[in-house]
C-alpha atoms as a PDB file:
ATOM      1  CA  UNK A   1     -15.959 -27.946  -8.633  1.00  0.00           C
ATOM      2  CA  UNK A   2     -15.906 -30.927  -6.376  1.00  0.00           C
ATOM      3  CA  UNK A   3     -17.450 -30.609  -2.971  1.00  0.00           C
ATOM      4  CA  UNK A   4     -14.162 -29.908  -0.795  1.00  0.00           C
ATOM      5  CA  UNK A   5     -12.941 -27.473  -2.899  1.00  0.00           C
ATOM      6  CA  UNK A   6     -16.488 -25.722  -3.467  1.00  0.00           C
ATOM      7  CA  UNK A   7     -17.106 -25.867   0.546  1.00  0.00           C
ATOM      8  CA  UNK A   8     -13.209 -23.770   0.759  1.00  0.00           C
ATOM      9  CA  UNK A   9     -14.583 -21.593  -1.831  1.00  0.00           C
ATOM     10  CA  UNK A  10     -17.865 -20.929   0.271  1.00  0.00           C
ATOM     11  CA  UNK A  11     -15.762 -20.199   3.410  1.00  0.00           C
ATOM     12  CA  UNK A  12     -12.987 -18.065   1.677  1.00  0.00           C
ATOM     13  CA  UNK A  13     -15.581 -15.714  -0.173  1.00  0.00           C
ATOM     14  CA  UNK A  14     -17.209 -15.136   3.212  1.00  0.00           C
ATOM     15  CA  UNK A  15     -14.000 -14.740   5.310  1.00  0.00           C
ATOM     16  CA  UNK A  16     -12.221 -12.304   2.585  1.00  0.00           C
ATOM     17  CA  UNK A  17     -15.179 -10.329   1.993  1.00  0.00           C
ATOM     18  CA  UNK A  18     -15.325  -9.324   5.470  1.00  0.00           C
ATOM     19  CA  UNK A  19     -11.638  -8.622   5.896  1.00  0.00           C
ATOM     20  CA  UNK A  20     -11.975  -6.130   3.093  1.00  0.00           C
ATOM     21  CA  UNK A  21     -14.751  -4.723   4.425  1.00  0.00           C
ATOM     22  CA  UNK A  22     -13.376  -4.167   7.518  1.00  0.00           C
ATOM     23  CA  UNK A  23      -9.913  -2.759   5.976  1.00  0.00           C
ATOM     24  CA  UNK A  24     -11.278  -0.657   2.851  1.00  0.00           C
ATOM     25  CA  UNK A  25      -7.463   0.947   3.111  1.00  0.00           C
ATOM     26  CA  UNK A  26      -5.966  -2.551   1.895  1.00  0.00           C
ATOM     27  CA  UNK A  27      -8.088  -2.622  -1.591  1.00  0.00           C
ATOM     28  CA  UNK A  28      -5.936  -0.976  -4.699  1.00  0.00           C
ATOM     29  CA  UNK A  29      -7.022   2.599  -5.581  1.00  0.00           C
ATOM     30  CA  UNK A  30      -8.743   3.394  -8.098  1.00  0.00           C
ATOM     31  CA  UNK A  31     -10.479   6.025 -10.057  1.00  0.00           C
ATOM     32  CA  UNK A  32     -14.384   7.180  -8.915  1.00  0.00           C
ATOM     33  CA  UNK A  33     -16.147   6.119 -12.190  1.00  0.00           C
ATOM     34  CA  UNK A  34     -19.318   5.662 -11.051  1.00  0.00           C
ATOM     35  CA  UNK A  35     -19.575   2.151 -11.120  1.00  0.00           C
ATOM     36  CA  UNK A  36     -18.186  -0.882  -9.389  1.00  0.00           C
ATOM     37  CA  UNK A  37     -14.998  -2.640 -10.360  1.00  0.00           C
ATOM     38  CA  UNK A  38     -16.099  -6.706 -11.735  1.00  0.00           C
ATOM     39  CA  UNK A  39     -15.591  -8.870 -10.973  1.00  0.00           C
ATOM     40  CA  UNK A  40     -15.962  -7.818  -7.396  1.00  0.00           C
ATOM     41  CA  UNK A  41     -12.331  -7.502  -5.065  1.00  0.00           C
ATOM     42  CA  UNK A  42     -13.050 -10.585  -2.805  1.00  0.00           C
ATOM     43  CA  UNK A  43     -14.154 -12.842  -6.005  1.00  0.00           C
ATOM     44  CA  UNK A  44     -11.017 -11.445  -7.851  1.00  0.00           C
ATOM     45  CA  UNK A  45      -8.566 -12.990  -5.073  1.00  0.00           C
ATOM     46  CA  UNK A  46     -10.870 -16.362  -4.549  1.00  0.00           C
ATOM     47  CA  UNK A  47     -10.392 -16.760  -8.172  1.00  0.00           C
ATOM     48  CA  UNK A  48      -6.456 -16.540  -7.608  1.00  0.00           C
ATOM     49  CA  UNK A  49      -6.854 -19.077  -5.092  1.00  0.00           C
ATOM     50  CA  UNK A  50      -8.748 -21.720  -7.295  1.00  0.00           C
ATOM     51  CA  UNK A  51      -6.471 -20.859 -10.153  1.00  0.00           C
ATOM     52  CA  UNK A  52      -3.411 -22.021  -7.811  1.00  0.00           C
ATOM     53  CA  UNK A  53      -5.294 -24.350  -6.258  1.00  0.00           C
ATOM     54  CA  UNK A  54      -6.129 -26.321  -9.242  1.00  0.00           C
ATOM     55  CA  UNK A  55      -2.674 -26.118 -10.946  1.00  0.00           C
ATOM     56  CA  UNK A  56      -3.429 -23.343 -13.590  1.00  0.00           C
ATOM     57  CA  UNK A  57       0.522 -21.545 -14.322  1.00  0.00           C
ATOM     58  CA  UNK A  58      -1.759 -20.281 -17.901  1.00  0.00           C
ATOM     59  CA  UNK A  59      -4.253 -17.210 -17.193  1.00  0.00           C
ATOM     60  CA  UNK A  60      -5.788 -17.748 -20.101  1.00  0.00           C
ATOM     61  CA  UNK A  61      -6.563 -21.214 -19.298  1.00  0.00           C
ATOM     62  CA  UNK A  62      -7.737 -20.598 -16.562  1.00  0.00           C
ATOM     63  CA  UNK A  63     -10.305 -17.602 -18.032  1.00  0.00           C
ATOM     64  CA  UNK A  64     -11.501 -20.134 -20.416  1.00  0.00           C
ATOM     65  CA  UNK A  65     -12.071 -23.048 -17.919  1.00  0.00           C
ATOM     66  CA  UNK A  66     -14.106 -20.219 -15.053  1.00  0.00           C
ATOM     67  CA  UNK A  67     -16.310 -19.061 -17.969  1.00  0.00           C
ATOM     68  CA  UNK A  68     -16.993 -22.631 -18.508  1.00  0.00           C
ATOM     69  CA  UNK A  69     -17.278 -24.100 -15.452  1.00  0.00           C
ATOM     70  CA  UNK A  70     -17.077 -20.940 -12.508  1.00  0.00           C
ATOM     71  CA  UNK A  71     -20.143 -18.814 -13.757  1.00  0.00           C
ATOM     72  CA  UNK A  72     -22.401 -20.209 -10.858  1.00  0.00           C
ATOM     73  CA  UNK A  73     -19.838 -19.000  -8.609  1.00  0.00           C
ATOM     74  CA  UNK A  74     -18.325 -15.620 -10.620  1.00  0.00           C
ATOM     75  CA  UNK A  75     -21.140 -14.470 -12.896  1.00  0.00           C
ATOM     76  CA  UNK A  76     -18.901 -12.064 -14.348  1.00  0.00           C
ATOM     77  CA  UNK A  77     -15.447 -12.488 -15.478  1.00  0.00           C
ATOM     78  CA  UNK A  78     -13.440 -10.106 -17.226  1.00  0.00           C
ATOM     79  CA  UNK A  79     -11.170 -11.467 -20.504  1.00  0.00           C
ATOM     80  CA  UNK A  80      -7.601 -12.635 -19.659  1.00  0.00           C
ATOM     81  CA  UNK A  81      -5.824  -8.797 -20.267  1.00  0.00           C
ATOM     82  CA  UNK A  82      -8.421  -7.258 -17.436  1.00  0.00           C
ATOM     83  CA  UNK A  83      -7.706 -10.566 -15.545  1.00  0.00           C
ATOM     84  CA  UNK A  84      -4.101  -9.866 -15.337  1.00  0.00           C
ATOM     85  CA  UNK A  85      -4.230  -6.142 -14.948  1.00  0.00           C
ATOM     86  CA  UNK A  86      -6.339  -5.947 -11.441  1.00  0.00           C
ATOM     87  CA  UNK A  87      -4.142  -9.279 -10.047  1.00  0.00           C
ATOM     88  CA  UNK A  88      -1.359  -7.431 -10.748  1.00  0.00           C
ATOM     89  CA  UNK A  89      -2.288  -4.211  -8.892  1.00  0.00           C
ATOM     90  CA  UNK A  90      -3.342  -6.544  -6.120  1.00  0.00           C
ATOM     91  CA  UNK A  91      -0.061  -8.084  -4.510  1.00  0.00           C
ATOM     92  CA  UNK A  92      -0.364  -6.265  -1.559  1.00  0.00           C
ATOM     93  CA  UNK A  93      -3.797  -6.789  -0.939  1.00  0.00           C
ATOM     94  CA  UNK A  94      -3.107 -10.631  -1.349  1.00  0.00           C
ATOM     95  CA  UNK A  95      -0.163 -10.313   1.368  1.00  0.00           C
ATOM     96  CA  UNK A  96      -2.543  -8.499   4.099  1.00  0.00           C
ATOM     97  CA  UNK A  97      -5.283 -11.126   3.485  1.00  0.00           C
ATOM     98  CA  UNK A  98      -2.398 -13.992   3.930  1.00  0.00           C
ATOM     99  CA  UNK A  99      -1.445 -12.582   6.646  1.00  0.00           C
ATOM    100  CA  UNK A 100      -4.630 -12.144   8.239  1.00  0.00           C
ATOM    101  CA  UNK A 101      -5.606 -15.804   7.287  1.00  0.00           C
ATOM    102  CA  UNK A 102      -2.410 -16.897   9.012  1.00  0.00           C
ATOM    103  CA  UNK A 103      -2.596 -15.074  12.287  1.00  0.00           C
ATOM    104  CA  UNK A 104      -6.332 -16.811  12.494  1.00  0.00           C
ATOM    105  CA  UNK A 105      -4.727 -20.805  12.121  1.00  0.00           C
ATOM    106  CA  UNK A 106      -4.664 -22.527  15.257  1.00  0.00           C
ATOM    107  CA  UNK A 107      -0.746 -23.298  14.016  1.00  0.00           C
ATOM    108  CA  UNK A 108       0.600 -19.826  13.875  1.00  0.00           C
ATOM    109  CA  UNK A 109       1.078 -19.758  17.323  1.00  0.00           C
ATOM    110  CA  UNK A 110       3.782 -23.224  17.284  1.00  0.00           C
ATOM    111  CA  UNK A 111       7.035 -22.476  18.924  1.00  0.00           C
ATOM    112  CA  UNK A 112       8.783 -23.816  16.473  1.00  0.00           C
ATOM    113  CA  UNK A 113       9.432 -22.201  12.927  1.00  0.00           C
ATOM    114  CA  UNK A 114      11.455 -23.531   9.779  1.00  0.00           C
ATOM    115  CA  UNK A 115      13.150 -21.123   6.976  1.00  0.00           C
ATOM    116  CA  UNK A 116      14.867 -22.366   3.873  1.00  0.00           C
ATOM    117  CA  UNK A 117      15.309 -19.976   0.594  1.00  0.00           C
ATOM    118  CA  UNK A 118      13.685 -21.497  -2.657  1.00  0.00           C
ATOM    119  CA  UNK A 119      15.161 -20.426  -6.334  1.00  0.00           C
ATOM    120  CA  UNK A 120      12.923 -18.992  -7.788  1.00  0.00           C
ATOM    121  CA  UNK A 121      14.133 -19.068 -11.616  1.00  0.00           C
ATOM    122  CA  UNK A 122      12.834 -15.795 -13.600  1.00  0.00           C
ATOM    123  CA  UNK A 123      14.467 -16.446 -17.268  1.00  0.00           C
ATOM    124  CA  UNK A 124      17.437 -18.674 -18.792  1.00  0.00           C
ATOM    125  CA  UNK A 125      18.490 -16.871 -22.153  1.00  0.00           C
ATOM    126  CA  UNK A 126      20.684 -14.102 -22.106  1.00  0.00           C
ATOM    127  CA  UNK A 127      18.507 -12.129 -24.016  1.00  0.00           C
ATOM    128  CA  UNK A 128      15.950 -12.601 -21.703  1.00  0.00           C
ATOM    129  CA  UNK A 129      17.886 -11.219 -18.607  1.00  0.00           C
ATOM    130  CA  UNK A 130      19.213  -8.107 -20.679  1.00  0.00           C
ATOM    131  CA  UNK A 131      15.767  -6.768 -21.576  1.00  0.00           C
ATOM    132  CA  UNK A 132      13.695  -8.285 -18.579  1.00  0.00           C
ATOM    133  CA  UNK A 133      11.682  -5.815 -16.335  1.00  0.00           C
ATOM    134  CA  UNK A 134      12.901  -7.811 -13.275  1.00  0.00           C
ATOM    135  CA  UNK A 135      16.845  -6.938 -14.682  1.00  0.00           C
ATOM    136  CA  UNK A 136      18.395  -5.202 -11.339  1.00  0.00           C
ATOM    137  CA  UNK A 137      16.345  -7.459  -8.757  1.00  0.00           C
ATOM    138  CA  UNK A 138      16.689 -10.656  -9.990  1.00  0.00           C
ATOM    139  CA  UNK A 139      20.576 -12.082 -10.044  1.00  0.00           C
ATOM    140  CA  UNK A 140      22.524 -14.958 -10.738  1.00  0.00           C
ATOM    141  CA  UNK A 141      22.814 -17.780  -7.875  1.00  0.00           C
ATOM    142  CA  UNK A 142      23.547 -20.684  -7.368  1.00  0.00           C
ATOM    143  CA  UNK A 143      20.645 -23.216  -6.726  1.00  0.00           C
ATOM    144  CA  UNK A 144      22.379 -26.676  -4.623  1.00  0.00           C
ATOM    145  CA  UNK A 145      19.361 -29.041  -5.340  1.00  0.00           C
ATOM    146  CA  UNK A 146      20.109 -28.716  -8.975  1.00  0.00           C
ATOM    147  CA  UNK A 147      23.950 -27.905  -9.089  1.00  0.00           C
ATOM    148  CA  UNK A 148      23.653 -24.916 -11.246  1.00  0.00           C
ATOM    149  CA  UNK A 149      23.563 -21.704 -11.234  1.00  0.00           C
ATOM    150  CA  UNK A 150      19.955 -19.685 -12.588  1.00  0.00           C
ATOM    151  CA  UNK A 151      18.974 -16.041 -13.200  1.00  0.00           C
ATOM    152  CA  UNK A 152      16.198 -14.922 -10.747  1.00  0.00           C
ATOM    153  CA  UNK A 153      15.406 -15.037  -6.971  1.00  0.00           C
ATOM    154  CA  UNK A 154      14.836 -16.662  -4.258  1.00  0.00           C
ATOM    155  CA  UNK A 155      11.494 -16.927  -2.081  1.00  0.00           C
ATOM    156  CA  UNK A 156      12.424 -16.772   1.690  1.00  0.00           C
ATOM    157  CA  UNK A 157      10.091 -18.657   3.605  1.00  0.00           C
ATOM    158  CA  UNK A 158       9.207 -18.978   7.432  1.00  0.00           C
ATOM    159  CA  UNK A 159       6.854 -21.447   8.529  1.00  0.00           C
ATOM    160  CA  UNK A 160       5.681 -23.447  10.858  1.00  0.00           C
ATOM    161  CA  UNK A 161       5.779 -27.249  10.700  1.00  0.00           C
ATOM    162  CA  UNK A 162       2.480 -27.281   9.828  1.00  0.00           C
ATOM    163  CA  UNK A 163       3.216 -25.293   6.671  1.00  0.00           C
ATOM    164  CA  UNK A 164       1.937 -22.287   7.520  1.00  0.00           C
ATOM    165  CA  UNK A 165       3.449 -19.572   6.113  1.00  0.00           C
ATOM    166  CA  UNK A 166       4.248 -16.850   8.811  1.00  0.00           C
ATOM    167  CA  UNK A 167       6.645 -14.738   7.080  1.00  0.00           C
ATOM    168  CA  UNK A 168       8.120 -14.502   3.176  1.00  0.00           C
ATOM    169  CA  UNK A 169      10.459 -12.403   0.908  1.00  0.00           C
ATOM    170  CA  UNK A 170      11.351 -12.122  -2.537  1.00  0.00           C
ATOM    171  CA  UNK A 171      15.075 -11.396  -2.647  1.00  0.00           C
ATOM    172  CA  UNK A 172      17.893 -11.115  -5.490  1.00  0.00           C
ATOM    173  CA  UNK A 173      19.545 -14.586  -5.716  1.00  0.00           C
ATOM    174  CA  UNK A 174      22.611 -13.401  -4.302  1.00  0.00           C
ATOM    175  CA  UNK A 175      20.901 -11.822  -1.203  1.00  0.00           C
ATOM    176  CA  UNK A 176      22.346 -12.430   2.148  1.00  0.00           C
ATOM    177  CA  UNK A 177      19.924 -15.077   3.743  1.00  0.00           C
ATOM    178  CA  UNK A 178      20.533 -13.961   7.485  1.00  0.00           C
ATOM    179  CA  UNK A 179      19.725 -10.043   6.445  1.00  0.00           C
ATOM    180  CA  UNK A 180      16.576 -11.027   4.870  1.00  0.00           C
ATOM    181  CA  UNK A 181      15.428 -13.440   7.472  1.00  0.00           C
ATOM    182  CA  UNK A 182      16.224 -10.825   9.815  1.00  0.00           C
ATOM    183  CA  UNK A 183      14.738  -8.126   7.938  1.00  0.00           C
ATOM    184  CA  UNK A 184      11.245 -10.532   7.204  1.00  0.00           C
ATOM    185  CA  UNK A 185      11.038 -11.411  11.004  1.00  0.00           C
ATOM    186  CA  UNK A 186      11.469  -7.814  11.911  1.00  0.00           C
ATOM    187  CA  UNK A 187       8.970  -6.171   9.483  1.00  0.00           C
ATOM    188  CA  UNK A 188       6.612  -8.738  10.152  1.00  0.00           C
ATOM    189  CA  UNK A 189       6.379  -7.880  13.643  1.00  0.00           C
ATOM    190  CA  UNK A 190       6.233 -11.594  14.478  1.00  0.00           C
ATOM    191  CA  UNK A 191       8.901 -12.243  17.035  1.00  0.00           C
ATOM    192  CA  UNK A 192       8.125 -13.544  20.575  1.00  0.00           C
ATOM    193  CA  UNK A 193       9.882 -14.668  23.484  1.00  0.00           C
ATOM    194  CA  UNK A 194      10.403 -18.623  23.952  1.00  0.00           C
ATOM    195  CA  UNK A 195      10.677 -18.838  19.369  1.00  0.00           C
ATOM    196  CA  UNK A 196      13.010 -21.534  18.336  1.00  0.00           C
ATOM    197  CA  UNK A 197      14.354 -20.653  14.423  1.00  0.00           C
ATOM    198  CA  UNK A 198      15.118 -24.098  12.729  1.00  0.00           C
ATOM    199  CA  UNK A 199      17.901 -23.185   9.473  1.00  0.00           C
ATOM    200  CA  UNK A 200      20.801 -25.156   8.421  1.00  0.00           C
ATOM    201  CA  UNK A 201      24.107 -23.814   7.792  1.00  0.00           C
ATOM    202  CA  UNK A 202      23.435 -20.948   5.763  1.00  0.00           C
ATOM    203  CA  UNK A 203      22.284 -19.198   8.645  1.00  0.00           C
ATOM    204  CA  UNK A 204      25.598 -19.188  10.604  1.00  0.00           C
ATOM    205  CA  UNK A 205      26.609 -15.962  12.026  1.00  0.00           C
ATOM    206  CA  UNK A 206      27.225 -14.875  15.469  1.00  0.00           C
ATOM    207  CA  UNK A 207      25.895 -11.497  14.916  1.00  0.00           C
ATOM    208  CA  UNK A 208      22.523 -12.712  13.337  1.00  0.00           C
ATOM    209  CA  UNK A 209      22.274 -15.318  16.341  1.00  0.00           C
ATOM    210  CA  UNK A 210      22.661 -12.690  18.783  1.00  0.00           C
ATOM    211  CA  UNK A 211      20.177 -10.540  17.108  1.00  0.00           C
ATOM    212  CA  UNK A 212      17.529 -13.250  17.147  1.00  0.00           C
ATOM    213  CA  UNK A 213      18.736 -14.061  20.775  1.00  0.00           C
ATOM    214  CA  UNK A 214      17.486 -10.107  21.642  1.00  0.00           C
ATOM    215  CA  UNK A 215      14.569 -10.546  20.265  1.00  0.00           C
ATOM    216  CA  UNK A 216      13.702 -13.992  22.231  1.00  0.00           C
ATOM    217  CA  UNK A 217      14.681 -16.119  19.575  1.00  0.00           C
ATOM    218  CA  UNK A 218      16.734 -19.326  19.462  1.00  0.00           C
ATOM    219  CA  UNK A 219      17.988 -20.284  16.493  1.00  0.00           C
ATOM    220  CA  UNK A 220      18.841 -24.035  16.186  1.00  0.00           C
ATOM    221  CA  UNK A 221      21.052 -25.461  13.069  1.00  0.00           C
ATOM    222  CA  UNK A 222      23.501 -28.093  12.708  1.00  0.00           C
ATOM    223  CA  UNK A 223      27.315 -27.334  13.822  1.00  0.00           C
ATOM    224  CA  UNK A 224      30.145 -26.785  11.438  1.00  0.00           C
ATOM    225  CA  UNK A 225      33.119 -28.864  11.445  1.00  0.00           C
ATOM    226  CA  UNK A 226      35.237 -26.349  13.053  1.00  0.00           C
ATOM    227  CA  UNK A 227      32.603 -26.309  15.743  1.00  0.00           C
ATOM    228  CA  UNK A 228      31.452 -27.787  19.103  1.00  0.00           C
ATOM    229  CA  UNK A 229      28.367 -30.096  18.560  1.00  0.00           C
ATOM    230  CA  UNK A 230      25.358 -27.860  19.055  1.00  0.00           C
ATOM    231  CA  UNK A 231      22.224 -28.458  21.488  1.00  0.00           C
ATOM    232  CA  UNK A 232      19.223 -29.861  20.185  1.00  0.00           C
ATOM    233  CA  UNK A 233      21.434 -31.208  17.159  1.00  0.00           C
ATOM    234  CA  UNK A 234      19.911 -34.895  16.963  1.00  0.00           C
ATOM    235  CA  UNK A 235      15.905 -33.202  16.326  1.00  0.00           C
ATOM    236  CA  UNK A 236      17.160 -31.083  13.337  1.00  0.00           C
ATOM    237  CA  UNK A 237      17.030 -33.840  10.369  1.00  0.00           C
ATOM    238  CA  UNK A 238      13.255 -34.155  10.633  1.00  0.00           C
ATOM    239  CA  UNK A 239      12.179 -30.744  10.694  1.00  0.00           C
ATOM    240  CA  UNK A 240      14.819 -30.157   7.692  1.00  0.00           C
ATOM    241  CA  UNK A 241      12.863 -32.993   6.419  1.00  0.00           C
ATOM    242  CA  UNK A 242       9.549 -30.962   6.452  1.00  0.00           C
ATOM    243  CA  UNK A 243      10.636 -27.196   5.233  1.00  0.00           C
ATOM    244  CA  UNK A 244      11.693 -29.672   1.847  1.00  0.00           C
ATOM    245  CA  UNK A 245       8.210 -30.814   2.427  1.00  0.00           C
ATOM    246  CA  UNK A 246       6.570 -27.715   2.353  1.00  0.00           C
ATOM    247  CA  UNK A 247       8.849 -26.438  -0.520  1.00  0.00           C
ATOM    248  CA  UNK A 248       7.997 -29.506  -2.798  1.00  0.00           C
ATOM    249  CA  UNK A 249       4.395 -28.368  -2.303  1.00  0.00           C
ATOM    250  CA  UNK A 250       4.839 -25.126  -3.570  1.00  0.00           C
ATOM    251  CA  UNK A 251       6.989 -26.145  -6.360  1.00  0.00           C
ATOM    252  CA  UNK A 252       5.039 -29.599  -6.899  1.00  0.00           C
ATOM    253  CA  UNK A 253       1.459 -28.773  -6.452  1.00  0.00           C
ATOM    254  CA  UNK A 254       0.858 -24.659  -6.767  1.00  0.00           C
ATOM    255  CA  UNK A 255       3.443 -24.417  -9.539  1.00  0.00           C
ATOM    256  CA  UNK A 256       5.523 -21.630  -8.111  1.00  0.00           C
ATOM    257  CA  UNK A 257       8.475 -22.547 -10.373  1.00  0.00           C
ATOM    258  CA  UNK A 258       5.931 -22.061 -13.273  1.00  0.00           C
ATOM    259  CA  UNK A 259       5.018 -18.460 -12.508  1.00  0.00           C
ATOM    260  CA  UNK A 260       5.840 -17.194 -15.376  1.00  0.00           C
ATOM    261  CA  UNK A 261       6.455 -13.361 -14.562  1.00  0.00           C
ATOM    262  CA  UNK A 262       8.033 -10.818 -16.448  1.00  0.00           C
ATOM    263  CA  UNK A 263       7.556  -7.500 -14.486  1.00  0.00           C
ATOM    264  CA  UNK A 264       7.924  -7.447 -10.334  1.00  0.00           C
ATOM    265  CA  UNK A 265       4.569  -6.747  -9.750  1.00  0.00           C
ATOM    266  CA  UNK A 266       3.557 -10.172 -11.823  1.00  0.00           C
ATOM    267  CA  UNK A 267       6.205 -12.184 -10.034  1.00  0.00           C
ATOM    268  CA  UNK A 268       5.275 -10.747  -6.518  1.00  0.00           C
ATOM    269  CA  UNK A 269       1.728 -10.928  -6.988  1.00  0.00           C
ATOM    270  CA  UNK A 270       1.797 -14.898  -8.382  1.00  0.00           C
ATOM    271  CA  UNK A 271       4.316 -15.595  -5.413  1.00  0.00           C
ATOM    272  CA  UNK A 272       2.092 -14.194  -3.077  1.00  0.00           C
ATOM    273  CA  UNK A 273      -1.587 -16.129  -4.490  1.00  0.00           C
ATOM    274  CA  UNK A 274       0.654 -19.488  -4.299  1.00  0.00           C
ATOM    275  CA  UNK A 275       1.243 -18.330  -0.690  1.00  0.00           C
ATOM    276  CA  UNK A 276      -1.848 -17.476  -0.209  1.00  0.00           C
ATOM    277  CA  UNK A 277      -3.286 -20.424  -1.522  1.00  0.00           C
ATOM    278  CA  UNK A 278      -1.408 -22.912   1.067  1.00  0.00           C
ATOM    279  CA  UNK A 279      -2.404 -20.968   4.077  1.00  0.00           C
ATOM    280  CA  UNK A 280      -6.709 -20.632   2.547  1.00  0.00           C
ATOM    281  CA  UNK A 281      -5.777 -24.784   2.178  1.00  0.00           C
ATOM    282  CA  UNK A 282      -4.720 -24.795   5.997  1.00  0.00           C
ATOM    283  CA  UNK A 283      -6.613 -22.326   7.744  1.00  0.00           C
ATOM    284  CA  UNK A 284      -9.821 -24.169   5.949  1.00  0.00           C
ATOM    285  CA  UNK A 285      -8.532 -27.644   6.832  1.00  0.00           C
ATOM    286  CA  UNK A 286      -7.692 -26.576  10.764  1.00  0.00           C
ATOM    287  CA  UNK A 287     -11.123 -23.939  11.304  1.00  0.00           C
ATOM    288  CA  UNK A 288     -13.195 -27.553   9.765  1.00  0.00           C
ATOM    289  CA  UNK A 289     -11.478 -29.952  11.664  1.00  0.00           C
ATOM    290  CA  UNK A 290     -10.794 -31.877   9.073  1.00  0.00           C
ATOM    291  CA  UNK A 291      -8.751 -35.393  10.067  1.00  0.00           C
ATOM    292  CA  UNK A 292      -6.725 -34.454   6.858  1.00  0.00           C
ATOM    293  CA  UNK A 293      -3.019 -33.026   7.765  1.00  0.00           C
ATOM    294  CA  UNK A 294      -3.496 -29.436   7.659  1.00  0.00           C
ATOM    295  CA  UNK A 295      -0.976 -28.792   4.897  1.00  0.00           C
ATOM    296  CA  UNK A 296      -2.892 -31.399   2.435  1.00  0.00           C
ATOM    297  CA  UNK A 297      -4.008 -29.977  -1.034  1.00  0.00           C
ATOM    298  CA  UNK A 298      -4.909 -33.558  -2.530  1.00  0.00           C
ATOM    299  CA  UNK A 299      -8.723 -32.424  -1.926  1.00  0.00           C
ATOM    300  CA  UNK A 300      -8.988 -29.426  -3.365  1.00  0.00           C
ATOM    301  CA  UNK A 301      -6.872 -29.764  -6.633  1.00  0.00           C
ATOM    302  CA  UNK A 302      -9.289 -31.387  -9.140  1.00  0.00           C
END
């Protein structure tokens, strides 16, 4: 590994080692056998991490290249099929340590968040979508930046202009965005009184307004044509500017239109290390001080 991405690998290991031991409740069950589980729970989800960091969408790429170049870090690694069965029992346990991660950047406590819903294409042949274990969550939508319509979902995203990721869902394409933001923000327990909510027009509803109002919220977005001009109008193309940003990195550099899922635990749990992933990236680039922007990956993804 080079040395930025082996000093984030040093500092992860540490940090998630210790958040697991501290919150034994947030590591998958599993049966007392007498022995335990390699490799061990904090290298499983550093590996994850790497794997997105450096690009891999192929887990049995990825096995091959950490037996041949990882083993100083991971002495043991189990074969691609054990690989794959322990990630995929670990989706929550990769959303608490996010979240943790998160709550620990200097940036998660901005005023200002951005939210934008991402397709998040799951199959394209009929076939496909008939026998699919994701049939009856993912849907058919319609995806603007590519004037089509796909068969899957779509990632709702809050974050921070930083590109921090405070709060995400995984959602049927056809999903109300203003429920789901709504329903993220409030599960999340992340609200707080002076918030401003930057969404474009999507977003527009007077009920969802007032119930982000309630809850200390301001939601700024651009006016309709039917409506008044809105306050704070004239700052909204930049930020829009950056939640594409953000976006493009997910989709660009940590592959998350590659993800390559079939059941909803291996589309959650993928969605969630790509996730995961950007905020290690940040949270490592802001605890360093690093002159870097926060949300850059260019050093860690070779």
């Amino acid at each position: 590994m080079n040395p930025a991405l082996d000093t984030l690998v040093t500092a992860l290991y540490v940090r998630i080692d210790d958040l697991l031991a501290e919150n034994p409740h947030w590591v998958p069950r599993r049966p007392a056998v007498g022995f335990a589980s390699k490799p061990a729970d904090a290298e499983l989800v550093t590996l994850a991490v790497v794997s997105a960091l450096l690009g891999y969408d192929n887990e049995s790429l990825f096995v091959r290249f950490a037996r041949a170049h990882l083993r100083s870090w991971f002495p043991y690694l189990a074969n691609r099929d054990g690989y794959n069965k322990r990630l995929r029992r670990s989706g929550e346990m990769i959303a608490r340590v996010r979240e943790r991660l998160a709550r620990e950047c200097e940036s998660w406590h901005d005023d200002v968040w951005l939210v934008d819903p991402a397709p998040i294409e799951c199959g394209t042949s009929r076939e496909t979508q008939k026998r699919s274990g994701l049939a009856g969550w993912a849907q058919y939508g319609w995806c603007a930046s590519h004037s089509r319509y796909f068969w899957g979902l779509r990632l709702h995203l809050v974050a921070t202009p930083s590109g921090l990721p405070v709060a995400f869902a995984l959602a049927g394409a056809k999903a109300d965005e203003r429920e789901v933001c709504a329903a993220m923000i409030d599960a999340a327990g992340i609200a707080r009184p002076g918030q401003t909510l930057i969404a474009d027009n999507r977003y527009r509803r007077a009920a969802f307004e007032a119930q982000l109002n309630t809850s200390g919220i301001t939601l700024l977005r651009p006016a309709t044509r039917s409506e008044a001009p809105r306050p704070g109008a004239r700052f909204l193309r930049p930020f829009r500017q950056i939640i594409e940003s953000i976006n493009h990195t997910l989709k660009g550099q940590l592959s998350l239109e590659r993800h390559k899922g079939r059941t909803r635990s291996g589309v959650a749990v993928r969605i969630a290390t790509r996730l995961l992933a950007l905020t290690a990236a940040i949270w490592h680039n802001e605890t360093h001080r690093h002159t870097r922007p926060a949300r850059s990956l260019t050093a860690y993804d070779h």
